[in-house]
C-alpha atoms as a PDB file:
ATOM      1  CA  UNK A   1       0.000   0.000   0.000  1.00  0.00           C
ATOM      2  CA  UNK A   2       1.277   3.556  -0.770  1.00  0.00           C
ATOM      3  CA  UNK A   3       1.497   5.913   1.733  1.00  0.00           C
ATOM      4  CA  UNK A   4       0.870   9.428   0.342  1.00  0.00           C
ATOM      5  CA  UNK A   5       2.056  13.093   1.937  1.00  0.00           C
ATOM      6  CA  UNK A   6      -0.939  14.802   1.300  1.00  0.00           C
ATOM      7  CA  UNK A   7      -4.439  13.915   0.436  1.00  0.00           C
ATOM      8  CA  UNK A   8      -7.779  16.095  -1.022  1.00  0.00           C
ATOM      9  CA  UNK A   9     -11.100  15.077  -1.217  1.00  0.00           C
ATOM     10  CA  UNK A  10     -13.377  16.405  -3.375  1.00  0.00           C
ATOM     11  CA  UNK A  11     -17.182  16.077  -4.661  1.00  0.00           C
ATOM     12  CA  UNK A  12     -18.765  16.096  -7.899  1.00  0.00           C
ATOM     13  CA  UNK A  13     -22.274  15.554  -8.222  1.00  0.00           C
ATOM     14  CA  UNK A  14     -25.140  14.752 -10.647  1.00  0.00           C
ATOM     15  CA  UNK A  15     -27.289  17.984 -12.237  1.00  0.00           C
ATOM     16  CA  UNK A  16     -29.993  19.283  -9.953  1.00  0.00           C
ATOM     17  CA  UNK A  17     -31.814  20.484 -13.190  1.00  0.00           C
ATOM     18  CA  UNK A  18     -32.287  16.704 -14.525  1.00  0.00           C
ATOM     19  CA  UNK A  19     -33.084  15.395 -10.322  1.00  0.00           C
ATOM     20  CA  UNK A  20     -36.114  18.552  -9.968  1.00  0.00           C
ATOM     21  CA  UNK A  21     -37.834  17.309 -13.701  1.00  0.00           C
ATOM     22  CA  UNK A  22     -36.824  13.832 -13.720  1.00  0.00           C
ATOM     23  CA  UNK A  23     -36.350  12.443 -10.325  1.00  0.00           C
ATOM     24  CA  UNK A  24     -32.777  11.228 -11.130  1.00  0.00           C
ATOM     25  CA  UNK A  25     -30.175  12.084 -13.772  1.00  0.00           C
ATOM     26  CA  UNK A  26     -26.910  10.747 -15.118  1.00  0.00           C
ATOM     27  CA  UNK A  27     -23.384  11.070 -13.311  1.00  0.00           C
ATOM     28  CA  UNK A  28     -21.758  14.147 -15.093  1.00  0.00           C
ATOM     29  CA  UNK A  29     -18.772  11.770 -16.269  1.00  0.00           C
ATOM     30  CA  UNK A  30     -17.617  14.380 -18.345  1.00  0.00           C
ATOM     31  CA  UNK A  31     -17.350  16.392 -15.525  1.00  0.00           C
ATOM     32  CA  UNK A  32     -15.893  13.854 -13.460  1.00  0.00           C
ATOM     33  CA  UNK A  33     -13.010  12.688 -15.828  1.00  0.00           C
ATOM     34  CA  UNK A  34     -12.346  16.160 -16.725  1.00  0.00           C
ATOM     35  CA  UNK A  35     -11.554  17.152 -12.847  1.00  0.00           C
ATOM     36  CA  UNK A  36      -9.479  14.116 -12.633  1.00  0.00           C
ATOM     37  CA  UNK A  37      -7.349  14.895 -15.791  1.00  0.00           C
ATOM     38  CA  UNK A  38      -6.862  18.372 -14.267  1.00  0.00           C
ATOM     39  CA  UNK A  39      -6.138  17.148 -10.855  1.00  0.00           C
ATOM     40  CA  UNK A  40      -3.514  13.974 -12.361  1.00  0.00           C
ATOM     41  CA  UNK A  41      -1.664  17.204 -13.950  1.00  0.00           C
ATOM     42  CA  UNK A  42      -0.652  18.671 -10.935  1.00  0.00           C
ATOM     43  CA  UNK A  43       0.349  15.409  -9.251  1.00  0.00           C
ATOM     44  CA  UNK A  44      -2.867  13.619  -8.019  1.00  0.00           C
ATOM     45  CA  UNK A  45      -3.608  10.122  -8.131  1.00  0.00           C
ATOM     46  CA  UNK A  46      -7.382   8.278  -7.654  1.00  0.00           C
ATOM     47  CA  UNK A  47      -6.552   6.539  -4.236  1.00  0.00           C
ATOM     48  CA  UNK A  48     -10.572   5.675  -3.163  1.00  0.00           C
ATOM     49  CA  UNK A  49     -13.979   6.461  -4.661  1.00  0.00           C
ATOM     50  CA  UNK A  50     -17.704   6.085  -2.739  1.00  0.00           C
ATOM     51  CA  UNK A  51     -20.823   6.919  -4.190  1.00  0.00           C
ATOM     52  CA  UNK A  52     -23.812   8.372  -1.801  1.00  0.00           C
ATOM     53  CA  UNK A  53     -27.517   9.535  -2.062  1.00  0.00           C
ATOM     54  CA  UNK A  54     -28.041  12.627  -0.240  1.00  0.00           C
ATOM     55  CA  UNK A  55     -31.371  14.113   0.012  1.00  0.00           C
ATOM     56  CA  UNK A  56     -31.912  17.004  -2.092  1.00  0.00           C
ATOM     57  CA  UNK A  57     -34.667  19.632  -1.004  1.00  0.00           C
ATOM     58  CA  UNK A  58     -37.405  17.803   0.270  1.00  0.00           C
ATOM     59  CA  UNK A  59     -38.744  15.120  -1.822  1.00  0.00           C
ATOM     60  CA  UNK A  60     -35.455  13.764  -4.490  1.00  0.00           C
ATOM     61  CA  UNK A  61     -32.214  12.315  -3.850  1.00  0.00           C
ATOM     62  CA  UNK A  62     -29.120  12.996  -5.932  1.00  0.00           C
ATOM     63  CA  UNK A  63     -26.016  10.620  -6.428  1.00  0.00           C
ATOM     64  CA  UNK A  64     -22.696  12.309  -5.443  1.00  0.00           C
ATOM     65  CA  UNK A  65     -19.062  10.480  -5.985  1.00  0.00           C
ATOM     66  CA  UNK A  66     -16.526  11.538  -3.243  1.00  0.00           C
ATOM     67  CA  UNK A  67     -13.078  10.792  -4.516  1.00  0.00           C
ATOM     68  CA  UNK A  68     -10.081  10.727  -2.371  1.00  0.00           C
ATOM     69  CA  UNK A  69      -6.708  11.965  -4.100  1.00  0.00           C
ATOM     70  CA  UNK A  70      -3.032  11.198  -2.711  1.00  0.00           C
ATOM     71  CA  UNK A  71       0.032  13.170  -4.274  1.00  0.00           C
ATOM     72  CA  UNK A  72       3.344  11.797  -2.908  1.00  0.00           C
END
């Protein structure tokens, strides 16, 4: 296992737009795999990914991936 000097954790979640009209949407993977191209450049590797459900106003849920980046 790699041990890592510093570590970030960020969020990227799916539209609100598409979760109000449609109770769910896709996962923005455009998004996603654009922040973690931008991130690799500076130094940043994938080290753990979780997807969650958090409620969202009162009545939808949206999906939200929390990824965990190490740079050495």
């Amino acid at each position: 296992m790699m041990a890592y000097k510093e570590y970030k954790v960020m969020q990227v979640a799916e539209g609100a737009i598409g979760t109000l009209f449609l109770g769910a949407s896709g996962m923005p993977l455009d998004k996603l795999e654009d922040t973690l191209n931008d991130e690799a450049k500076d130094g940043w590797q994938l080290v753990f990914q979780v997807i969650e459900s958090r409620r969202f106003w009162l009545f939808w849920t949206r999906e939200t991936v929390i990824i965990t980046l190490g740079r050495e």
